[in-house]
Every structure is written in structure tokens, then in C-alpha cells.
C-alpha atoms as a PDB file:
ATOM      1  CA  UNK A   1     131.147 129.538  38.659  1.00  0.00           C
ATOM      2  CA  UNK A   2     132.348 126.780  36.609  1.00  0.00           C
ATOM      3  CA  UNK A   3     131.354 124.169  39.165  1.00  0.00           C
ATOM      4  CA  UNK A   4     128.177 124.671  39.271  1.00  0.00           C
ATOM      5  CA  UNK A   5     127.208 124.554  35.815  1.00  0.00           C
ATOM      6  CA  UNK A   6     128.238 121.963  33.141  1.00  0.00           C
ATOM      7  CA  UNK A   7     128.178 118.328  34.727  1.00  0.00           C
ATOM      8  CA  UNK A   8     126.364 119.143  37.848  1.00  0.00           C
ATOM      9  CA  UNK A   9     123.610 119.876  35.847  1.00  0.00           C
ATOM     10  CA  UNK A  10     123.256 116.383  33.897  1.00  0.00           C
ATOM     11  CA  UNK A  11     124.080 114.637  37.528  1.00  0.00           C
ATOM     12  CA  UNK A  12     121.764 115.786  39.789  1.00  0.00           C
ATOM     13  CA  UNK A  13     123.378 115.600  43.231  1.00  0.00           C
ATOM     14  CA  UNK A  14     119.675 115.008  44.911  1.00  0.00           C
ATOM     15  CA  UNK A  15     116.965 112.986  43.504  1.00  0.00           C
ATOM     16  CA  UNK A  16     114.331 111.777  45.349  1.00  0.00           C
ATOM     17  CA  UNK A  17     113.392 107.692  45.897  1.00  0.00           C
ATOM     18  CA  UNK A  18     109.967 106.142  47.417  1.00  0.00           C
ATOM     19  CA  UNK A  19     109.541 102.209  48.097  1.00  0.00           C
ATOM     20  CA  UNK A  20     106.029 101.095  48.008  1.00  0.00           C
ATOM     21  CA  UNK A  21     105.561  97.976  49.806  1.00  0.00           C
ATOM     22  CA  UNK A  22     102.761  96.234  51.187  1.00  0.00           C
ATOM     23  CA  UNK A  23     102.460  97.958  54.572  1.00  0.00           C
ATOM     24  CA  UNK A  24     104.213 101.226  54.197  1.00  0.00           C
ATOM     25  CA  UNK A  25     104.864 103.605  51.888  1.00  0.00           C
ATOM     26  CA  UNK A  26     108.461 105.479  52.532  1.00  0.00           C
ATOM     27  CA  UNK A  27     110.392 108.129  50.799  1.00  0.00           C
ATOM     28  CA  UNK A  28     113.173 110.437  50.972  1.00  0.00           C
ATOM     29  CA  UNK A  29     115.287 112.683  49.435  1.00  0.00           C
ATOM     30  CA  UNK A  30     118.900 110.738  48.678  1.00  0.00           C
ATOM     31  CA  UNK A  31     122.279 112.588  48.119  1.00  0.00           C
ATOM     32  CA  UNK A  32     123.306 110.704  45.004  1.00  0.00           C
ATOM     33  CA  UNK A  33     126.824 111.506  46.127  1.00  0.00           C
ATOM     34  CA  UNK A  34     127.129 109.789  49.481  1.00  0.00           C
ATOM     35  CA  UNK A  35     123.950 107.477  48.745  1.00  0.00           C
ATOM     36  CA  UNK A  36     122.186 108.345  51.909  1.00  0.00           C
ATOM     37  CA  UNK A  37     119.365 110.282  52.936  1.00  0.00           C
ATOM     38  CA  UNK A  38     119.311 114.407  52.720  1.00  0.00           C
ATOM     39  CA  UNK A  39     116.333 114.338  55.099  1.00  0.00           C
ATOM     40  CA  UNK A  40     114.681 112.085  57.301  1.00  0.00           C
ATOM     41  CA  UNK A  41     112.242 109.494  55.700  1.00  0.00           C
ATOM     42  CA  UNK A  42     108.635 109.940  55.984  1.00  0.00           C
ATOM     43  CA  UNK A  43     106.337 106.484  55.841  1.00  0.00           C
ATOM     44  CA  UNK A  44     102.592 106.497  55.607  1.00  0.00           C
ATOM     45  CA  UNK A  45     101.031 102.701  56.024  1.00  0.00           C
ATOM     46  CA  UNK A  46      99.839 101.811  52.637  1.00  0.00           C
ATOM     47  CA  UNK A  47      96.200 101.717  52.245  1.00  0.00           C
ATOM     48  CA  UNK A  48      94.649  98.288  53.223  1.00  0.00           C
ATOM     49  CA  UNK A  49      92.959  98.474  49.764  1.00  0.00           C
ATOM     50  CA  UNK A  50      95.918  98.819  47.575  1.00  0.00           C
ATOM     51  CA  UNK A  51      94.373  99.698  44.340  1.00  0.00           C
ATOM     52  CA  UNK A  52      96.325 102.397  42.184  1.00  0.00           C
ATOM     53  CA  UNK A  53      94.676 105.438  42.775  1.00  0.00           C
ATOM     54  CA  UNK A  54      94.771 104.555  46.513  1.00  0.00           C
ATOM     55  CA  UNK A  55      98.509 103.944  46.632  1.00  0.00           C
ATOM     56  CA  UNK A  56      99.058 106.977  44.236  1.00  0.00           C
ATOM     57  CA  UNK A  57      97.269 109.395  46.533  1.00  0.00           C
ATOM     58  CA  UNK A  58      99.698 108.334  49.125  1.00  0.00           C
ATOM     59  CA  UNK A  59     102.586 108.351  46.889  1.00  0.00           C
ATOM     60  CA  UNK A  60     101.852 111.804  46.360  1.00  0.00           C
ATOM     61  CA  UNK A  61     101.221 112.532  50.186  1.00  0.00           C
ATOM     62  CA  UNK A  62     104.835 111.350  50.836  1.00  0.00           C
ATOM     63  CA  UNK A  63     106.450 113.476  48.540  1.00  0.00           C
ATOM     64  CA  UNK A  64     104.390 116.899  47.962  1.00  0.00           C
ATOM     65  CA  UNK A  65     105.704 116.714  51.916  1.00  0.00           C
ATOM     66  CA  UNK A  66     108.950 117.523  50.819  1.00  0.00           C
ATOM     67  CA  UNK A  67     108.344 120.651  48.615  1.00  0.00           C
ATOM     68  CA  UNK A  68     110.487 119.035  46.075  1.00  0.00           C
ATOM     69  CA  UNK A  69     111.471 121.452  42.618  1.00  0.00           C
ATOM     70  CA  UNK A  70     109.871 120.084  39.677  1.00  0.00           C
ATOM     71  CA  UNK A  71     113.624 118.914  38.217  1.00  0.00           C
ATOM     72  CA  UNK A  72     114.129 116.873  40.816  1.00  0.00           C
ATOM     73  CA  UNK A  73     114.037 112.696  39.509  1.00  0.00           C
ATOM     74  CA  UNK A  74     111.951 110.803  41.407  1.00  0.00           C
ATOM     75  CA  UNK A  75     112.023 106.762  41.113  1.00  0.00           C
ATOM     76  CA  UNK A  76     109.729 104.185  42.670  1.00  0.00           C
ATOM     77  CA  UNK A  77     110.312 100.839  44.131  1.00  0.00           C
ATOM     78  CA  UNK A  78     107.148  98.476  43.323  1.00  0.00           C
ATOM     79  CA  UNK A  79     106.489  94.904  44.558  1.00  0.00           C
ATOM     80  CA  UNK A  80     106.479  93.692  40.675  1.00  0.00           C
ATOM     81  CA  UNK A  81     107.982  92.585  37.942  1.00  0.00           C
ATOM     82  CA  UNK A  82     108.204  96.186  36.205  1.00  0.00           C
ATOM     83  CA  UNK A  83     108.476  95.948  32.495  1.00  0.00           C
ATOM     84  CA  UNK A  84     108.979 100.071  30.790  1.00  0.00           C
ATOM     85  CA  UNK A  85     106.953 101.222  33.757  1.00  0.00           C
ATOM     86  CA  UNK A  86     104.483  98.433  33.779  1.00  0.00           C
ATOM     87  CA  UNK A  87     103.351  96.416  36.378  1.00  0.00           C
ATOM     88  CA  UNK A  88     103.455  92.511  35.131  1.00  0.00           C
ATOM     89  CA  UNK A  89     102.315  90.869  38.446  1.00  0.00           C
ATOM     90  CA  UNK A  90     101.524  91.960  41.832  1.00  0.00           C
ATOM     91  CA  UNK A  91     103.208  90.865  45.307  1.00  0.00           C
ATOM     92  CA  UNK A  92     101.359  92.302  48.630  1.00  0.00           C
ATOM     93  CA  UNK A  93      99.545  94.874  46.567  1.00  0.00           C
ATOM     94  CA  UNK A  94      95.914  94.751  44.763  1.00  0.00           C
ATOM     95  CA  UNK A  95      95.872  92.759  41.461  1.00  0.00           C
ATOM     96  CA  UNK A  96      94.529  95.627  39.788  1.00  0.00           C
ATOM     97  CA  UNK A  97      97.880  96.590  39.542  1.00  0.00           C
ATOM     98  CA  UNK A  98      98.868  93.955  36.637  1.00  0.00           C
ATOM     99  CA  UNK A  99      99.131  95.745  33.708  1.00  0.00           C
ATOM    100  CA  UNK A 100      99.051  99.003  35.084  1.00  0.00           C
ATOM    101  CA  UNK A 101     101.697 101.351  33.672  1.00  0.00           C
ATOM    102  CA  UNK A 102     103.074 102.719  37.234  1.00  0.00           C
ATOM    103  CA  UNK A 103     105.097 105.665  35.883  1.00  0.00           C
ATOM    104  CA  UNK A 104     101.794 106.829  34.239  1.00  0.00           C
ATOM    105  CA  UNK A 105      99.575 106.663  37.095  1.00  0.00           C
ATOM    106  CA  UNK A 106     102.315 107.947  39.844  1.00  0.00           C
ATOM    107  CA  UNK A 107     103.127 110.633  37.423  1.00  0.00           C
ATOM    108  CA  UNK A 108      99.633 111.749  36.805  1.00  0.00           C
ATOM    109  CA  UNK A 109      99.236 111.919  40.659  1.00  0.00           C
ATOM    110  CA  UNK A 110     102.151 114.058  41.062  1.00  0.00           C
ATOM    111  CA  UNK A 111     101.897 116.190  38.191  1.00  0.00           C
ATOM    112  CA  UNK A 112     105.756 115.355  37.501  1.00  0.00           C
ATOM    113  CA  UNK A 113     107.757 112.313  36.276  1.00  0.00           C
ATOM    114  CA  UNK A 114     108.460 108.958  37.813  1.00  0.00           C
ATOM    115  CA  UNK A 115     110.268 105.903  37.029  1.00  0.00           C
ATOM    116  CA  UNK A 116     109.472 102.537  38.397  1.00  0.00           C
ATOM    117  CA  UNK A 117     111.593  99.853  39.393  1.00  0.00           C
ATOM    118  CA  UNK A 118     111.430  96.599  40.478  1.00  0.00           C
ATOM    119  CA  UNK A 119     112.126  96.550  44.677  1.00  0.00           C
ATOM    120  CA  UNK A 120     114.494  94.023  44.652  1.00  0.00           C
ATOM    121  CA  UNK A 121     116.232  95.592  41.718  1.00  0.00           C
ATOM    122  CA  UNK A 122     116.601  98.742  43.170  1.00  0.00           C
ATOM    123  CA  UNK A 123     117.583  97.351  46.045  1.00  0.00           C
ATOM    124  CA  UNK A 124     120.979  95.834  44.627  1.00  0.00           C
ATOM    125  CA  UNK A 125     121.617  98.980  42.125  1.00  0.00           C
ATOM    126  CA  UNK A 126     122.011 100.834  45.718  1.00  0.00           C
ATOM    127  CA  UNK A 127     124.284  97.748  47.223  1.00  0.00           C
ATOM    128  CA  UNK A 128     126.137  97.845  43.934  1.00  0.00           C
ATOM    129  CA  UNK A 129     126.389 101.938  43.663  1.00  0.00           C
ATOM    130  CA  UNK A 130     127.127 102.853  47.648  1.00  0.00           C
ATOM    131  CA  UNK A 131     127.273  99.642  49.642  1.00  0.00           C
ATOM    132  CA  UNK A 132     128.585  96.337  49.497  1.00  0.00           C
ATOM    133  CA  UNK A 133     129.346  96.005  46.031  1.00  0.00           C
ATOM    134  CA  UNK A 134     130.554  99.339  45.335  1.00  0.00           C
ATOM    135  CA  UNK A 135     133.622  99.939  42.922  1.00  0.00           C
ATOM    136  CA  UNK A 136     133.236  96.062  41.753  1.00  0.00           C
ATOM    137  CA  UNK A 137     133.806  95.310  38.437  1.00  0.00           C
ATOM    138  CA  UNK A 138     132.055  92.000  36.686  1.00  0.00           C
ATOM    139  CA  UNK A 139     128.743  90.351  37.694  1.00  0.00           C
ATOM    140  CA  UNK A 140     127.488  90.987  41.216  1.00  0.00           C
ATOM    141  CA  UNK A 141     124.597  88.645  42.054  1.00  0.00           C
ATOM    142  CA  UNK A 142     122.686  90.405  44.848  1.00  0.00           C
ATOM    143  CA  UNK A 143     119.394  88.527  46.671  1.00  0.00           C
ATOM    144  CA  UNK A 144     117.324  89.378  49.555  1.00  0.00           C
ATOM    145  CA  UNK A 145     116.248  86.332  52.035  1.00  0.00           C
ATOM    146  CA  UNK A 146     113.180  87.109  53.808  1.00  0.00           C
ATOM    147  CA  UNK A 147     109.588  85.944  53.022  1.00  0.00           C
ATOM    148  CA  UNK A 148     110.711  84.963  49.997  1.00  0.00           C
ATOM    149  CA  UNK A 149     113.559  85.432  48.330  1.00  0.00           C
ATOM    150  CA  UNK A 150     114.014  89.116  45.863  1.00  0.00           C
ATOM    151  CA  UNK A 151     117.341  89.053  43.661  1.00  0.00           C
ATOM    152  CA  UNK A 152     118.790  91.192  41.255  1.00  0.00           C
ATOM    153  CA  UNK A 153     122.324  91.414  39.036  1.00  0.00           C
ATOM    154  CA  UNK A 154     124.632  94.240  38.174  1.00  0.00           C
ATOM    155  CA  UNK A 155     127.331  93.927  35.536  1.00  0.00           C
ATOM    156  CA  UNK A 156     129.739  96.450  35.129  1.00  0.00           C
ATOM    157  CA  UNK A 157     127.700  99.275  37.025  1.00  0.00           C
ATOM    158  CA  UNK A 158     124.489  98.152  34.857  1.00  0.00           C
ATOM    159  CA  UNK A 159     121.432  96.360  36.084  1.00  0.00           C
ATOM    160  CA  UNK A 160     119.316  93.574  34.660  1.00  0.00           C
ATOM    161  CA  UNK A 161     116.133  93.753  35.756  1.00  0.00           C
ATOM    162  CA  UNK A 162     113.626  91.562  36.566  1.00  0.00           C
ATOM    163  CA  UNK A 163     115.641  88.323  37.671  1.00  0.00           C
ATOM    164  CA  UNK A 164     113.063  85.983  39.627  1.00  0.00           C
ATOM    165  CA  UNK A 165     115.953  83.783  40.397  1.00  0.00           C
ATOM    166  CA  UNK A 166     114.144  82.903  43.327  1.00  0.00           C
ATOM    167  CA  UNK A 167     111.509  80.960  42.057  1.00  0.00           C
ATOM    168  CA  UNK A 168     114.840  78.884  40.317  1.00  0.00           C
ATOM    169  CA  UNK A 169     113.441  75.324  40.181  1.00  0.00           C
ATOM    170  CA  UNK A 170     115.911  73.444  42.553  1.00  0.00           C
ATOM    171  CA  UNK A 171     115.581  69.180  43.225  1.00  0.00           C
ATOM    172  CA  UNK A 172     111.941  69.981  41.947  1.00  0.00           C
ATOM    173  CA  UNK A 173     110.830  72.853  44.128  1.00  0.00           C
ATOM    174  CA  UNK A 174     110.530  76.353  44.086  1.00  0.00           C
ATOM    175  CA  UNK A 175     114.012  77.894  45.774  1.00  0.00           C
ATOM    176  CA  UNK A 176     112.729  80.344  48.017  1.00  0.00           C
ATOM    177  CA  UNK A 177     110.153  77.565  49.364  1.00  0.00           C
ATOM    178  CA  UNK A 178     113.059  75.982  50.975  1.00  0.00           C
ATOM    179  CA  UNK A 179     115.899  78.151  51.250  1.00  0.00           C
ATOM    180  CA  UNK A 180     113.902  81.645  52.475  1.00  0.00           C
ATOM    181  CA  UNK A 181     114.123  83.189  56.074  1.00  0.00           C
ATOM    182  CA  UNK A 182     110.419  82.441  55.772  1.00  0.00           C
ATOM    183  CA  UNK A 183     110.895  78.766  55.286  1.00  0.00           C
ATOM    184  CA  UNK A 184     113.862  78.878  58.309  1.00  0.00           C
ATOM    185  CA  UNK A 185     110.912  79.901  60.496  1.00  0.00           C
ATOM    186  CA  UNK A 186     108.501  77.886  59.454  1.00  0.00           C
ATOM    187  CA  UNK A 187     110.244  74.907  59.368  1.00  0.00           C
ATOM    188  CA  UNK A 188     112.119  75.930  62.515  1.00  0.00           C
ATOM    189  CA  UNK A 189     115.423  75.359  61.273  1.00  0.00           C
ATOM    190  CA  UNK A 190     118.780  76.076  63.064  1.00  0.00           C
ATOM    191  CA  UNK A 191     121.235  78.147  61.899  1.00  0.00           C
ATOM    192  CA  UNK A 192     123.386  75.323  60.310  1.00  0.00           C
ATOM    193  CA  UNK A 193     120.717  73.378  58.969  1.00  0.00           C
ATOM    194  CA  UNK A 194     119.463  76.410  56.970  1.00  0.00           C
ATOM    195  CA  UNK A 195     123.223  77.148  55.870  1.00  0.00           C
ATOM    196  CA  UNK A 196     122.900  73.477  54.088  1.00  0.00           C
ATOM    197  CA  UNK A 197     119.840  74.997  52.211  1.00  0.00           C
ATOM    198  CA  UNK A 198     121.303  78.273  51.293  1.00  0.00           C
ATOM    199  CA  UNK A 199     124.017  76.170  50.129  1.00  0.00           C
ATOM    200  CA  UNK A 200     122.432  74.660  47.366  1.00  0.00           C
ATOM    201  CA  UNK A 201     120.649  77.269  46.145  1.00  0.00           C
ATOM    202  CA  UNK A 202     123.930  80.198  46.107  1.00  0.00           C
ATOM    203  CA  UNK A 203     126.116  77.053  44.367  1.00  0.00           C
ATOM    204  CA  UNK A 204     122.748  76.827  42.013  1.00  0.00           C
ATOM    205  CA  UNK A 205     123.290  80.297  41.031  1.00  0.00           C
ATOM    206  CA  UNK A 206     126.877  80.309  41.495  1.00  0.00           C
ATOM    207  CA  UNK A 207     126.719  77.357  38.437  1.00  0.00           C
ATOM    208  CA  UNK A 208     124.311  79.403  36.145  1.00  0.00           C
ATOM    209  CA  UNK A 209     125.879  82.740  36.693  1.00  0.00           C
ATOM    210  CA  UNK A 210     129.372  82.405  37.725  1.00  0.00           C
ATOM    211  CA  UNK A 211     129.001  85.999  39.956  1.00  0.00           C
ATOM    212  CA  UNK A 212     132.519  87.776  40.997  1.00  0.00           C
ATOM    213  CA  UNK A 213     130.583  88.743  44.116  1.00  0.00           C
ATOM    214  CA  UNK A 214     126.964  87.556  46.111  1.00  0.00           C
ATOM    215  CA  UNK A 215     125.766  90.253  48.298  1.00  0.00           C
ATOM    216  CA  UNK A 216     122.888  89.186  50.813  1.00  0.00           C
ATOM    217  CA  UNK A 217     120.306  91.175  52.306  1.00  0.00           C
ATOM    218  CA  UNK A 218     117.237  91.197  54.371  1.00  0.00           C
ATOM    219  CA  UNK A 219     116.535  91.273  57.601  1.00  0.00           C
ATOM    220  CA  UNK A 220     118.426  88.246  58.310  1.00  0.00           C
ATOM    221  CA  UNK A 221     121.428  89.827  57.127  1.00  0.00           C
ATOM    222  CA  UNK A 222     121.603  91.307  60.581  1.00  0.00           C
ATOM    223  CA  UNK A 223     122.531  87.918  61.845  1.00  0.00           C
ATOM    224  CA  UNK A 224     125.069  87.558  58.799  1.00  0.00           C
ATOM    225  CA  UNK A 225     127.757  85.904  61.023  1.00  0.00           C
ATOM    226  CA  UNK A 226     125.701  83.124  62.056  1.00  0.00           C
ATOM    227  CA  UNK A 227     125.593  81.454  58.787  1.00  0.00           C
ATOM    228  CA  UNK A 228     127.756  82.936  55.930  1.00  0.00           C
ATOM    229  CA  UNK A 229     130.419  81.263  57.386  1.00  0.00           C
ATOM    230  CA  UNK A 230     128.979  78.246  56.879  1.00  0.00           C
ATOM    231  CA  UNK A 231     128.890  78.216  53.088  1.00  0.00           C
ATOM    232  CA  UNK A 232     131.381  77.316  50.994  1.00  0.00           C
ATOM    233  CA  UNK A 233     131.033  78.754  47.677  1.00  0.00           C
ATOM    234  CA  UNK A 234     133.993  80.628  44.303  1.00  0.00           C
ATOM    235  CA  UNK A 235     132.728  84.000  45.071  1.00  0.00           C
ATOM    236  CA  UNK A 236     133.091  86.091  48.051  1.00  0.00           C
ATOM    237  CA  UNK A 237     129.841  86.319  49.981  1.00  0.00           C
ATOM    238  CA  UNK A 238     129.170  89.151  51.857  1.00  0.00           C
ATOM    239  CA  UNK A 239     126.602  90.870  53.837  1.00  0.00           C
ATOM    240  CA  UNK A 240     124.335  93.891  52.738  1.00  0.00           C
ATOM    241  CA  UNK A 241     125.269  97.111  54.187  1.00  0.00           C
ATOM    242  CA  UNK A 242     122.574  99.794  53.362  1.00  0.00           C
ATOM    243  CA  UNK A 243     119.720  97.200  54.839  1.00  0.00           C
ATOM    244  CA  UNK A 244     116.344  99.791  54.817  1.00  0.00           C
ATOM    245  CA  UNK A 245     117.194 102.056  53.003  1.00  0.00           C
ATOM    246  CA  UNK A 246     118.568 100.409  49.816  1.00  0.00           C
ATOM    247  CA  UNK A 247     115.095 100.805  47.773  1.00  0.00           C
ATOM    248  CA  UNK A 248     114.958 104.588  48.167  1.00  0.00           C
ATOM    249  CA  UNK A 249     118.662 105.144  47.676  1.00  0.00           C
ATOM    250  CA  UNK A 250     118.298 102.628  44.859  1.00  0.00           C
ATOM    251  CA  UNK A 251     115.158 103.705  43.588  1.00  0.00           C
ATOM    252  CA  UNK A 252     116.395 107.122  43.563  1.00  0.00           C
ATOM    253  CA  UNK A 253     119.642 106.642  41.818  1.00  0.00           C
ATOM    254  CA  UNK A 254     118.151 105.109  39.452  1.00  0.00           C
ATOM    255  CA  UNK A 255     115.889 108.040  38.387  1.00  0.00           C
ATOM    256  CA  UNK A 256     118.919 109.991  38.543  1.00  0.00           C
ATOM    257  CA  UNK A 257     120.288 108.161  35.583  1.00  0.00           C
ATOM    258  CA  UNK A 258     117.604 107.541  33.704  1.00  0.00           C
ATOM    259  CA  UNK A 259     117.291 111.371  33.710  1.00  0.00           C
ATOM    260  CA  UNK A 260     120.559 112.354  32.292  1.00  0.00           C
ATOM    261  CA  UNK A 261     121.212 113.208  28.807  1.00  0.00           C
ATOM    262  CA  UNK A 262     121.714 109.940  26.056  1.00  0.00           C
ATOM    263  CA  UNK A 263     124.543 110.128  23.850  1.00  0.00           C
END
């Protein structure tokens, strides 16, 4: 009887995570202690007017599917800067969103509460908790290279939110203007010639932030071998492992924590 009382209590072994992005809407139940799924994911396209009662009514569609009890945490990914549950800008969702408080209007919808997280942020608590990163100590700088370019830093098993490191100014110009998979295409760059790009910008960062460990994701990631070995950087560099599903598994671990006890 003892193990099921006590600690498992404050440490929920499921919580549930959803990652709101600008053309679907996914969610899952995550076992905290493996950091995967505990069911498969269900996605609903987010609505082509993304205003907030739009995207809460499918919020709530995605997980009222799952029949979840009431004590389960459930955490949000959000295409935003997210300052204590508020929405400070707006990427691939309506505008009406700035200055929303997300946790409010999710948790209203869902008669239950959420916490809201930044997408790229929860996206590197997961690389930092189950994947890549997991069981290093120090900073771990983790970024995401596709459109643009999301990042977000763990220290010691802690995150610090909100890092738009890449919109760094670099030789004058927005980073992830040059140095994004999206600039790679549009520019049509080879592999090597975008390596000399990321180059800059990771020994940018590298300077400012002196990271034990970069972790990259993002689609590209897939294609890992055909340029990390082209930079030459202090810290190991290292590819993403949990690719899709690191904003619910991040998203959801984070709830997790912020719902145990403060001492």
C-alpha cells in the first residue's frame, strides 16, 4: 500500500499535454515516467480563424476526448511569448490573442486548470527531461531550425522561458533570417553553405551563453548528419531525439510540476 500513496501522489505519473500551432491542434496523454505518449495523439486542424474562443472550443474537443479525471495537469504549448499565462505576441495565430491570459480562457473552456507555455520552451524542457539532454547538468541551449528559428535554455533541470534568441541581431540582421531551414530553402543553399551560416549564429550563442550542451531540432534535424558535422563549435552538438512530440511531452511535464506541492 505504501507505494501508492505518499510521493506518487505529489508526482503524477500521467498528465496530459496539447500543442496549439497554427494548423493543428494535438494532444495526448504523456507518461511522465518514460516521457512518451499513454495513448495515441488526437489532432484537429486549428480553425482558419484562430481567435480564442475558436481555438479553445477545439482545445476542449481534443481533450474532453480523452475522459481525463479532473486531477489530471494539463499544460499547453502556444505560438507566443507566454508571460504567467499571458499571451505577449502572436505567431500563426489571430492577434486577438496578445494580451490574452491563455490559462484563463483554456481553463474556462475546460472547466479545469491549464498552464501555458511557450512552444519552443516546452519543446526543450522535454529534450532536457527525456531526450537529448537528459541527466545533463549546467546550461543546455536547445533551438529549433525551421521557418524560423524557436530556442529555449535549461539550467540545472530548470527552464528560462521566453528566450527569442533567434531574432539575436547578427552582422546587422535578424539570425533566423539567414541561418533558418526557411532561409536554406529560400535561398537554395547547400548543405555546406548553410553549415557556414549555422556557424555563426551557434558560435554567437556559444559566446553569450557559454552552453555545456546545444541540442537541435526541427524537421531538419532528420537530416542531422548532413551538416552538424560541419560545425565546429566548445560544446557538443547534438541532434533532437523526441522530434513531434516534444511540445506535448514538454507541455505536459511541465504542468506536472507546476502542480506539485511548494515547499
Amino acid at each position: 500500500m505504501s507505494q501508492t500513496t505518499g510521493t506518487k501522489k505529489s508526482t503524477p505519473t500521467l498528465a496530459f499535454g496539447v500543442d496549439i500551432g497554427g494548423s493543428g491542434i494535438k494532444g495526448a496523454p504523456v507518461d511522465l515516467e518514460r516521457g512518451e505518449f499513454a495513448a495515441e495523439r488526437v489532432r484537429i486542424p486549428t480553425p482558419e480563424v484562430s481567435t480564442p474562443a475558436a481555438v479553445a472550443a477545439v482545445v476542449a474537443k481534443v481533450v474532453e476526448s480523452f475522459h481525463l479525471p479532473l486531477d489530471v495537469p494539463v499544460g499547453v504549448t502556444f505560438p507566443a511569448v507566454v508571460q504567467h499565462g499571458i499571451a505577449r505576441s502572436a505567431a500563426n495565430v489571430d492577434s486577438s490573442w496578445i494580451g490574452t491570459n491563455i490559462e484563463a480562457v483554456l481553463g474556462k473552456a475546460l472547466g479545469r486548470k491549464v498552464v501555458a507555455f511557450n512552444d519552443a520552451d516546452a519543446a526543450g524542457y522535454a529534450e532536457a527531461t527525456y531526450g537529448a539532454a537528459r541527466g545533463t547538468n549546467g546550461v543546455t541551449l536547445i533551438t529549433t531550425l525551421g521557418t524560423g528559428i524557436g530556442t529555449a535554455m535549461v539550467v540545472d533541470g530548470v527552464l528560462v522561458p521566453n528566450l527569442e534568441l533567434g531574432h539575436l541581431e547578427i552582422d546587422g540582421l535578424d539570425a533566423e533570417s539567414q541561418a533558418s531551414d526557411g532561409a536554406r530553402d529560400r535561398d537554395k543553399l547547400s548543405w555546406e553553405e548553410w553549415a557556414k551560416r549555422l556557424q555563426r549564429y551557434y558560435g554567437t550563442l556559444e559566446d553569450l551563453l557559454w552552453p555545456d550542451l546545444i541540442v537541435v531540432g526541427g524537421g531538419v534535424s532528420k537530416n542531422h548528419a548532413k551538416f552538424l558535422p560541419l560545425l565546429h563549435l566548445r560544446a557538443p552538438i547534438v541532434p533532437a531525439q523526441l522530434r513531434n512530440a516534444a511540445g506535448i511531452v514538454g507541455a505536459a511535464a511541465l504542468a506536472a510540476r507546476a502542480a506539485k506541492p511548494q515547499h
